[in-house]
Protein backbone atom coordinates (compact mmCIF):
# COMPACT_ATOMS: atom_id res chain seq x y z
CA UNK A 1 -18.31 -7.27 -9.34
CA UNK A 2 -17.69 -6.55 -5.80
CA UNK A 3 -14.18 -4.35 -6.20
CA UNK A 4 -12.34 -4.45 -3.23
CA UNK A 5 -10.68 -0.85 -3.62
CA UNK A 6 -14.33 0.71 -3.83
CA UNK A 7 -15.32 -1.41 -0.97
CA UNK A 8 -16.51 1.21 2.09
CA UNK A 9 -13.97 3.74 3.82
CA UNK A 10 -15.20 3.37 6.81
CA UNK A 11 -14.52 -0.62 7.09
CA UNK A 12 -11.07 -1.28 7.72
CA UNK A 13 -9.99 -4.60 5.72
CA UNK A 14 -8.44 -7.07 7.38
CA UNK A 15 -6.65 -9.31 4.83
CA UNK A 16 -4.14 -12.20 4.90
CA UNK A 17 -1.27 -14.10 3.65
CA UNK A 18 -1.25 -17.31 3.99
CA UNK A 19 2.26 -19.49 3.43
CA UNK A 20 2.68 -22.78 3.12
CA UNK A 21 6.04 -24.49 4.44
CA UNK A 22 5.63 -27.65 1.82
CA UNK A 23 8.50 -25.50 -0.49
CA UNK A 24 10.56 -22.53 -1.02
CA UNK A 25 8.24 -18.98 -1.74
CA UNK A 26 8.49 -18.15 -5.20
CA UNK A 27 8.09 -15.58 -7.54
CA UNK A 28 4.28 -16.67 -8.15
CA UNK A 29 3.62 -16.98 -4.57
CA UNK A 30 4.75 -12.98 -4.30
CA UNK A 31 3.20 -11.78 -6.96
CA UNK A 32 -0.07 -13.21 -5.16
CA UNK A 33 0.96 -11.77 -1.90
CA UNK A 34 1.73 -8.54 -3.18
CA UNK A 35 -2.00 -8.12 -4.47
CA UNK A 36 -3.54 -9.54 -1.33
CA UNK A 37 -1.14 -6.89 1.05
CA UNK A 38 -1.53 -3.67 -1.20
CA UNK A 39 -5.19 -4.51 -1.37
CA UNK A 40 -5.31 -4.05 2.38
CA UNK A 41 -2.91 -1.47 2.70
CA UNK A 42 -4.24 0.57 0.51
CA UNK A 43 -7.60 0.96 2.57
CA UNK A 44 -5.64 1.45 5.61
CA UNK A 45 -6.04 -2.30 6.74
CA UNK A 46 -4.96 -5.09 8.57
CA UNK A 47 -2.14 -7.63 7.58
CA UNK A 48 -1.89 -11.44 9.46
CA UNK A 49 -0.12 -13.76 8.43
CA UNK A 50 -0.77 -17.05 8.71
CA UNK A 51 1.39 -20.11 8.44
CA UNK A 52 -0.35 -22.72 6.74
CA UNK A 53 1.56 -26.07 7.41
CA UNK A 54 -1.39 -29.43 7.90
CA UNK A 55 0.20 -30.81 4.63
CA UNK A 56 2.29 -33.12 6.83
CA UNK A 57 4.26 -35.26 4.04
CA UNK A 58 5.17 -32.10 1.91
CA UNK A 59 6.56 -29.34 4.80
CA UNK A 60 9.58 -28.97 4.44
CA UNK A 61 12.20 -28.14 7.37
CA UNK A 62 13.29 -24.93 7.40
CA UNK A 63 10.38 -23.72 5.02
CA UNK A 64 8.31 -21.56 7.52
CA UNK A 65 11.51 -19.67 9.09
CA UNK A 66 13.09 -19.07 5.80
CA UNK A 67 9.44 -17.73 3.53
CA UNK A 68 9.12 -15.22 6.67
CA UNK A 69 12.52 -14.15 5.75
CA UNK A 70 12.21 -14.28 2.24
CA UNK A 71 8.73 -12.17 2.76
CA UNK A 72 9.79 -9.62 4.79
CA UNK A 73 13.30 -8.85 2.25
CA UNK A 74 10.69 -8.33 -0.33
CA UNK A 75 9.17 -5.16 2.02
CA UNK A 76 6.30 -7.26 3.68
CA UNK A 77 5.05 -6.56 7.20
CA UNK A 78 2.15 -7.96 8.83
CA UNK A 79 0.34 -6.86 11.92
CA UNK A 80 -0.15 -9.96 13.62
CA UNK A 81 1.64 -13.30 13.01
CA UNK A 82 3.50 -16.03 14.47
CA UNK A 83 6.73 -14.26 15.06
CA UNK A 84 4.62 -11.17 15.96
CA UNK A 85 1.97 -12.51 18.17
CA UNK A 86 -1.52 -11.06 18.42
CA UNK A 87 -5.03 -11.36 19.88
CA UNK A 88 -5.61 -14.73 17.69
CA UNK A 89 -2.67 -16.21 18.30
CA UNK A 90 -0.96 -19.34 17.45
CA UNK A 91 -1.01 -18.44 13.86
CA UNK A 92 0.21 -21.64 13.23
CA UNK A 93 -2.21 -24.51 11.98
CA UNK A 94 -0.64 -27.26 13.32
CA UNK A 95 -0.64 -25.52 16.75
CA UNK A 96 -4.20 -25.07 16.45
CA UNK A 97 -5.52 -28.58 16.53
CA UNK A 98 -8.27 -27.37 19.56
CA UNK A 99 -9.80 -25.05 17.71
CA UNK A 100 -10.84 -27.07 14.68
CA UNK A 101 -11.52 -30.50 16.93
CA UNK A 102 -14.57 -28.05 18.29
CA UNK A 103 -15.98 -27.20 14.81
CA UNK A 104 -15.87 -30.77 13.83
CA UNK A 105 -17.81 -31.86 17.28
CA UNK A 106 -20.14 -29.06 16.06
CA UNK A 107 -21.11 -30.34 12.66
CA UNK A 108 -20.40 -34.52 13.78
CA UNK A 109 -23.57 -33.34 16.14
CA UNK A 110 -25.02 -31.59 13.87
CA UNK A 111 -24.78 -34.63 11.24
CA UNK A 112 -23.44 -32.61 8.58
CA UNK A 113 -19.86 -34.64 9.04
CA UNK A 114 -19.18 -38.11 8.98
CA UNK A 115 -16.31 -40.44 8.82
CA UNK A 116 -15.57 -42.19 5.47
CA UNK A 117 -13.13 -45.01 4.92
CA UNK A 118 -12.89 -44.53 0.85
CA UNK A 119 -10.12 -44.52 -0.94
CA UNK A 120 -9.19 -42.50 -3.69
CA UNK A 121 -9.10 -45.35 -5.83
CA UNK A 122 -12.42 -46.48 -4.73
CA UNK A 123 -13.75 -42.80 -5.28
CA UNK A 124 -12.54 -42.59 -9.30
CA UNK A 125 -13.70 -46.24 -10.33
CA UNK A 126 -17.14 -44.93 -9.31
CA UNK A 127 -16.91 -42.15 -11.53
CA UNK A 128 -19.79 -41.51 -14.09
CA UNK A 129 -17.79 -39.97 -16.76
CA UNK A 130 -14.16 -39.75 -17.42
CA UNK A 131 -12.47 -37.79 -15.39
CA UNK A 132 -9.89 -34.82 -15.44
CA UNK A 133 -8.17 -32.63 -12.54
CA UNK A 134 -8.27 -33.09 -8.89
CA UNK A 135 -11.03 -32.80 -7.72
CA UNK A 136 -13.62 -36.39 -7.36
CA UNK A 137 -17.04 -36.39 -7.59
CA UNK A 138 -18.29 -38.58 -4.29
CA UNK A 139 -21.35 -40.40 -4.36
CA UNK A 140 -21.57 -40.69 -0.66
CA UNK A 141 -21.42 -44.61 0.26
CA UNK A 142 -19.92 -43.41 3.45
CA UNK A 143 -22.99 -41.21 4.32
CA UNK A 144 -24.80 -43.92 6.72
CA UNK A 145 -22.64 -46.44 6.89
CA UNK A 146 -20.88 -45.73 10.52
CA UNK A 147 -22.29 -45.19 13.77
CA UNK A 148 -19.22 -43.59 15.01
CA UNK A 149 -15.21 -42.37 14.26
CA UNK A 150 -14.52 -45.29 16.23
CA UNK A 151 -16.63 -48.07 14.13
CA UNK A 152 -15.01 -46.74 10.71
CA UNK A 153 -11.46 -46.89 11.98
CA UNK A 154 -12.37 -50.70 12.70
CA UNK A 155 -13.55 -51.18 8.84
CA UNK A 156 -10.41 -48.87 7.47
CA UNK A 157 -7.79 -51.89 7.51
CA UNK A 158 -5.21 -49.24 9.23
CA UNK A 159 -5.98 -45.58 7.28
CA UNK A 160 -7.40 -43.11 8.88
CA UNK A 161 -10.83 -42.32 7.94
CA UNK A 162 -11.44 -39.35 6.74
CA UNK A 163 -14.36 -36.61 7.28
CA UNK A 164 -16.57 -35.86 4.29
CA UNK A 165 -18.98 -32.78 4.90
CA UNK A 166 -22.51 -34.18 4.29
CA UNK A 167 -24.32 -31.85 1.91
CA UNK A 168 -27.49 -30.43 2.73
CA UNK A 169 -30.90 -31.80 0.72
CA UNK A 170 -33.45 -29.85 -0.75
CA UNK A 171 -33.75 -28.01 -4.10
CA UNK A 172 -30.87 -25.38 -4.96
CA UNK A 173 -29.51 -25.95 -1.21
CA UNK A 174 -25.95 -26.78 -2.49
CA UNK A 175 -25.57 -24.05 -5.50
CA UNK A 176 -23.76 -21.42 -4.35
CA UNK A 177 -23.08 -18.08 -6.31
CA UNK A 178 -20.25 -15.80 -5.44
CA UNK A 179 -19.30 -12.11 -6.87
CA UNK A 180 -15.40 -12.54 -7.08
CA UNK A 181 -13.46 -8.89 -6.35
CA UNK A 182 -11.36 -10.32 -9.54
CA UNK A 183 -12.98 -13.11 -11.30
CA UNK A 184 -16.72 -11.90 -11.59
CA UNK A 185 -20.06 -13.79 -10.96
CA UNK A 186 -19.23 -17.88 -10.19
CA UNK A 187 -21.80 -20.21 -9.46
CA UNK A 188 -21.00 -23.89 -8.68
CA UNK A 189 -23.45 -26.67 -7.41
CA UNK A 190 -21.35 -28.47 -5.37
CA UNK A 191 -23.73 -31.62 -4.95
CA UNK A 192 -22.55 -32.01 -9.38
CA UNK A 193 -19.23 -30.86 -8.85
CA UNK A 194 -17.60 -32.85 -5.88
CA UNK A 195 -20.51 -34.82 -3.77
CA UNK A 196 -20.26 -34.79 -0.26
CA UNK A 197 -16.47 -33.35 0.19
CA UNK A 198 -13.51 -33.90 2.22
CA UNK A 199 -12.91 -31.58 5.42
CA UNK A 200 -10.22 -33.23 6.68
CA UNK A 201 -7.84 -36.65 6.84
CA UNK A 202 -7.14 -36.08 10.45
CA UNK A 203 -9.25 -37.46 13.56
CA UNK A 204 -9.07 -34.07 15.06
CA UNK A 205 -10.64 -32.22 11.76
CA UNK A 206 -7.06 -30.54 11.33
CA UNK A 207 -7.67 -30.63 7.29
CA UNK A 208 -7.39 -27.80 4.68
CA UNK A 209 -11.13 -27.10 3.98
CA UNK A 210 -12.68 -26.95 7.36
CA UNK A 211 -9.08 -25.52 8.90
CA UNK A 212 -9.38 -22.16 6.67
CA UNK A 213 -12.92 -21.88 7.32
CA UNK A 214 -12.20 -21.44 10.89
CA UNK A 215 -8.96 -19.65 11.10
CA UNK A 216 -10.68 -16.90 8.90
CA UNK A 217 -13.80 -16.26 10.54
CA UNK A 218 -11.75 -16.73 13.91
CA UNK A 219 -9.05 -14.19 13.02
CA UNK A 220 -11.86 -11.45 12.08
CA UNK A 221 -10.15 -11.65 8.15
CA UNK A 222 -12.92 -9.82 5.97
CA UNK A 223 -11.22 -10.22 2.41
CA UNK A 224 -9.40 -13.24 0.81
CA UNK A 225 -6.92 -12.91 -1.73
CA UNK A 226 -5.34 -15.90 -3.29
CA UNK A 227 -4.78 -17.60 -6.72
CA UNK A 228 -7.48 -18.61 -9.23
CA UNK A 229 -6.72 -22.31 -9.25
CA UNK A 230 -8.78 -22.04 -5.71
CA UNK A 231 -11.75 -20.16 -7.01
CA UNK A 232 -13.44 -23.71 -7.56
CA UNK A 233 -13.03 -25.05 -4.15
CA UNK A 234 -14.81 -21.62 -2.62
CA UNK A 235 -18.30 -22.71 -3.22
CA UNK A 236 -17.79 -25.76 -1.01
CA UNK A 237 -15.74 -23.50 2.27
CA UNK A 238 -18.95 -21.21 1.86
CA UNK A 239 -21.28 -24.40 2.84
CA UNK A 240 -18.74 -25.07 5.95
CA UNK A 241 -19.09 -21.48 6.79
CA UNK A 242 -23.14 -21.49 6.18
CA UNK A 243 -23.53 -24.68 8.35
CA UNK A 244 -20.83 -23.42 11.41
CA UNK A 245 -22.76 -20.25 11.44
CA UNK A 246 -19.73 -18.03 10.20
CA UNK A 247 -19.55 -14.80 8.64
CA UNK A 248 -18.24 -15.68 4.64
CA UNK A 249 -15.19 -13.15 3.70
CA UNK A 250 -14.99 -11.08 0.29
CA UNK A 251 -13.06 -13.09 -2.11
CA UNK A 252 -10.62 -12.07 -5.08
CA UNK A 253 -8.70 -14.79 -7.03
CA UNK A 254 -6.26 -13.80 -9.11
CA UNK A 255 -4.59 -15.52 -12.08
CA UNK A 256 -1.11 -17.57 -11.24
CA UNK A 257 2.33 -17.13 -12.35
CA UNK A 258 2.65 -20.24 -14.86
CA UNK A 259 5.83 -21.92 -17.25
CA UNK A 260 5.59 -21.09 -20.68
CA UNK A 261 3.60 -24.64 -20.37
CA UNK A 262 0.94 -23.26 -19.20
CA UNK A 263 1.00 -24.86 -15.63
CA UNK A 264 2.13 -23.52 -12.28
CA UNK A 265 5.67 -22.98 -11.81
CA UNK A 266 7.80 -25.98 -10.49
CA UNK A 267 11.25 -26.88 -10.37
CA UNK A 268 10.76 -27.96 -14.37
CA UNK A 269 10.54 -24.44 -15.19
CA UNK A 270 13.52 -23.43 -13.41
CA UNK A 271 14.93 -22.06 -10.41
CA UNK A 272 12.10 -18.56 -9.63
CA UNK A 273 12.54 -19.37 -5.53
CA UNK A 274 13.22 -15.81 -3.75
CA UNK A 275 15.80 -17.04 -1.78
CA UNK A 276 17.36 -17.64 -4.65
CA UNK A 277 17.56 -14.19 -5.79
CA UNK A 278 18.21 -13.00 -2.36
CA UNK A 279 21.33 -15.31 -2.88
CA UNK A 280 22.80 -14.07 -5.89
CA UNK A 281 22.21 -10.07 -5.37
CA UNK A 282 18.99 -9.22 -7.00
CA UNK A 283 17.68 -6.30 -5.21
CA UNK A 284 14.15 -6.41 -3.57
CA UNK A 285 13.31 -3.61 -5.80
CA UNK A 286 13.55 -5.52 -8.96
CA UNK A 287 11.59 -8.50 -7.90
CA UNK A 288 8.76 -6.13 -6.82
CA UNK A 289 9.29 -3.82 -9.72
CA UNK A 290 8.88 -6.92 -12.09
CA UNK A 291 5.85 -8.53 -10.46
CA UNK A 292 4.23 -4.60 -9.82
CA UNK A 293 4.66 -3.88 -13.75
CA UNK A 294 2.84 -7.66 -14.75
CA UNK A 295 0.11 -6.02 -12.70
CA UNK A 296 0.25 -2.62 -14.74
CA UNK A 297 0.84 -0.80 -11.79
CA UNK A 298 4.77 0.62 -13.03
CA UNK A 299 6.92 0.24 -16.32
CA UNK A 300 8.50 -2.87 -17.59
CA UNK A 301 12.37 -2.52 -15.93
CA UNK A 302 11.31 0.00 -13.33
CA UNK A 303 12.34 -0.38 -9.99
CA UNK A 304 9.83 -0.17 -7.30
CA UNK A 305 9.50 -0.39 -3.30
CA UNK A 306 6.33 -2.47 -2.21
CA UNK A 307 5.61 0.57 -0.03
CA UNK A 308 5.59 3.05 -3.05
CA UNK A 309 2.78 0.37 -4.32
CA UNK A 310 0.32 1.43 -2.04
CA UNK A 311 -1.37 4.25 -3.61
CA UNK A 312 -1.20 2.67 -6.88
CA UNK A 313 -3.24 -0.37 -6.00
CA UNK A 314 -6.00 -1.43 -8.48
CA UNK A 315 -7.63 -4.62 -9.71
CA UNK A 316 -8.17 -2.91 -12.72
CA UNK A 317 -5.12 -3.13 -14.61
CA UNK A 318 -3.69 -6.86 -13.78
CA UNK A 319 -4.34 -8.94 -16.57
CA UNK A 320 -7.17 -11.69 -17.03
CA UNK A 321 -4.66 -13.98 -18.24
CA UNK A 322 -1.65 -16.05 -16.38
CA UNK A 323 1.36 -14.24 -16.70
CA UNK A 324 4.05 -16.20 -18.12
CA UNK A 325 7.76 -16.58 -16.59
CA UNK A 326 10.44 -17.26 -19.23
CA UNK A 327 13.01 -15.48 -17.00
CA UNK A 328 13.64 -13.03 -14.44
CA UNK A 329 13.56 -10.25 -17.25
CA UNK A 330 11.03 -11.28 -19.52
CA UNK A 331 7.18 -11.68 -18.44
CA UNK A 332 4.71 -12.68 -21.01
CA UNK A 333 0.55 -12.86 -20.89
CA UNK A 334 -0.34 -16.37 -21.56
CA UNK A 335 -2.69 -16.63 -24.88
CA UNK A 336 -5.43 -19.14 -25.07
């Protein structure tokens, strides 16, 4: 396992957080945070944030201004950032359209990209088995079919086609193993897993998966920390990396915050936003002093500063399992 805290001393980290405006931060979104910023601080490292807003239909108005807020009340700080600036700036993704039209060009030349005009619908009734989760195995009908962006929009009936990354051939060319910080050894063959995936729903290549890819290598991060549920979808962002000639960060996923359902928390498990807490009084110190102790690094009730964190950081002691919010004073491990 490749531990971030016994990573080199003389490599300064560069890590990152990574909001999303599609919803208020919540206490699962800080308890992530909190990992990936001690983790960095702790080694003396580097902090950008990153505001991560190409999910057009969900952002919300409001939602980037107020999760810097919310953020920095908790005792965050980052060293470069959209209301901070630096050498990589925007660090905004919607303002950074340019940057990922010239990866796509890249790879559309390359002809590991195409356009596909598929719908989801389309995708699932040509699945082999029955099929669970979000993520579509594709089968690549799209692979050949257009000579040009231009062509598919003409057979799309109005959508916007969307690029697929076009998997390379060859025996064992699409397995990729990993040695998570957290989660171990993975190994995923992405050619069983997903087929030929989606980069982006955008003509410009502004898409999650090749959009992270390049803000990353482009913002010199060296270690990604972020929840579990994305550990699956690594394999295929280390192809995009492999094929755009980019350097492939550590990784560390960490298990989520979840309802006493089991899944992520939502509005259905009740109201865990920050702001909220801000809002009715809650000190800081108690919503860092509750996430710090579900990571073993203080006691259950003790108040804590994220600054008083830093020389506590370890992987070692957060659990394997979720951790399980029944209320503001009462944390649970999920059981399976």
């Amino acid at each position: 396992m490749d531990s971030l805290e016994n990573s080199s001393g003389d490599e300064r980290a560069t890590g990152r957080l990574a909001p999303s405006p599609t919803g208020a931060l919540h206490l699962g979104n800080a308890r992530t945070f909190m990992v990936a910023w001690l983790s960095a601080r702790s080694r003396g490292g580097k902090v950008i944030l990153r505001m991560e807003d190409l999910d057009h239909p969900k952002v919300k108005p409001f939602a980037a201004e107020q999760a810097l807020d919310d953020l920095r009340w908790l005792g965050f700080d980052w060293d470069e950032g959209p209301d901070v600036g630096g050498p990589s700036a925007p660090y905004v993704q919607s303002q950074r359209r340019a940057i990922y039209r010239r990866h796509l060009e890249k790879l559309v030349a390359a002809g590991k990209a195409y356009p596909c005009v598929c719908t989801r619908a389309e995708v699932e009734r040509c699945q082999s088995a029955p099929h669970e989760g979000e993520t579509l195995r594709y089968d690549g009908r799209c692979r050949d079919r257009f000579a040009s962006y231009d062509e598919a929009i003409d057979a799309a009936n109005g959508r916007a086609p969307a690029w697929r990354f076009r998997l390379p051939d060859g025996p064992d060319a699409t397995v990729v193993s990993l040695d998570d910080a957290f989660a171990g050894h993975f190994e995923q063959d992405v050619a069983a897993h997903s087929g030929d995936f989606p980069l982006a729903r955008d003509a410009d290549g502004a898409g999650y998966a090749l959009a992270v890819v390049a803000d990353d290598a482009a913002m010199g991060v060296t270690e990604v920390v972020r929840g579990d549920d994305l550990l699956p979808a690594t394999p295929a962002q280390t192809l995009v990396q492999r094929a755009l000639g980019l350097p492939t960060p550590r990784y560390c996923h960490v298990p989520l915050v979840v309802g006493p359902d089991g899944r992520r928390l939502a509005k259905r498990h009740g109201d865990t936003r920050i702001a909220t807490f801000r809002a009715e009084g809650v000190p800081p110190e108690k919503i860092i002093g509750i996430l710090a102790a579900s990571c073993g690094w203080c006691e259950a009730g003790q108040m804590a500063a994220l600054g008083d964190l830093v020389g506590r950081f370890t992987l070692a002691t957060i659990p394997r399992s979720p951790v399980v919010f029944s209320s503001l004073d009462s944390f649970s491990l999920l059981t399976r």
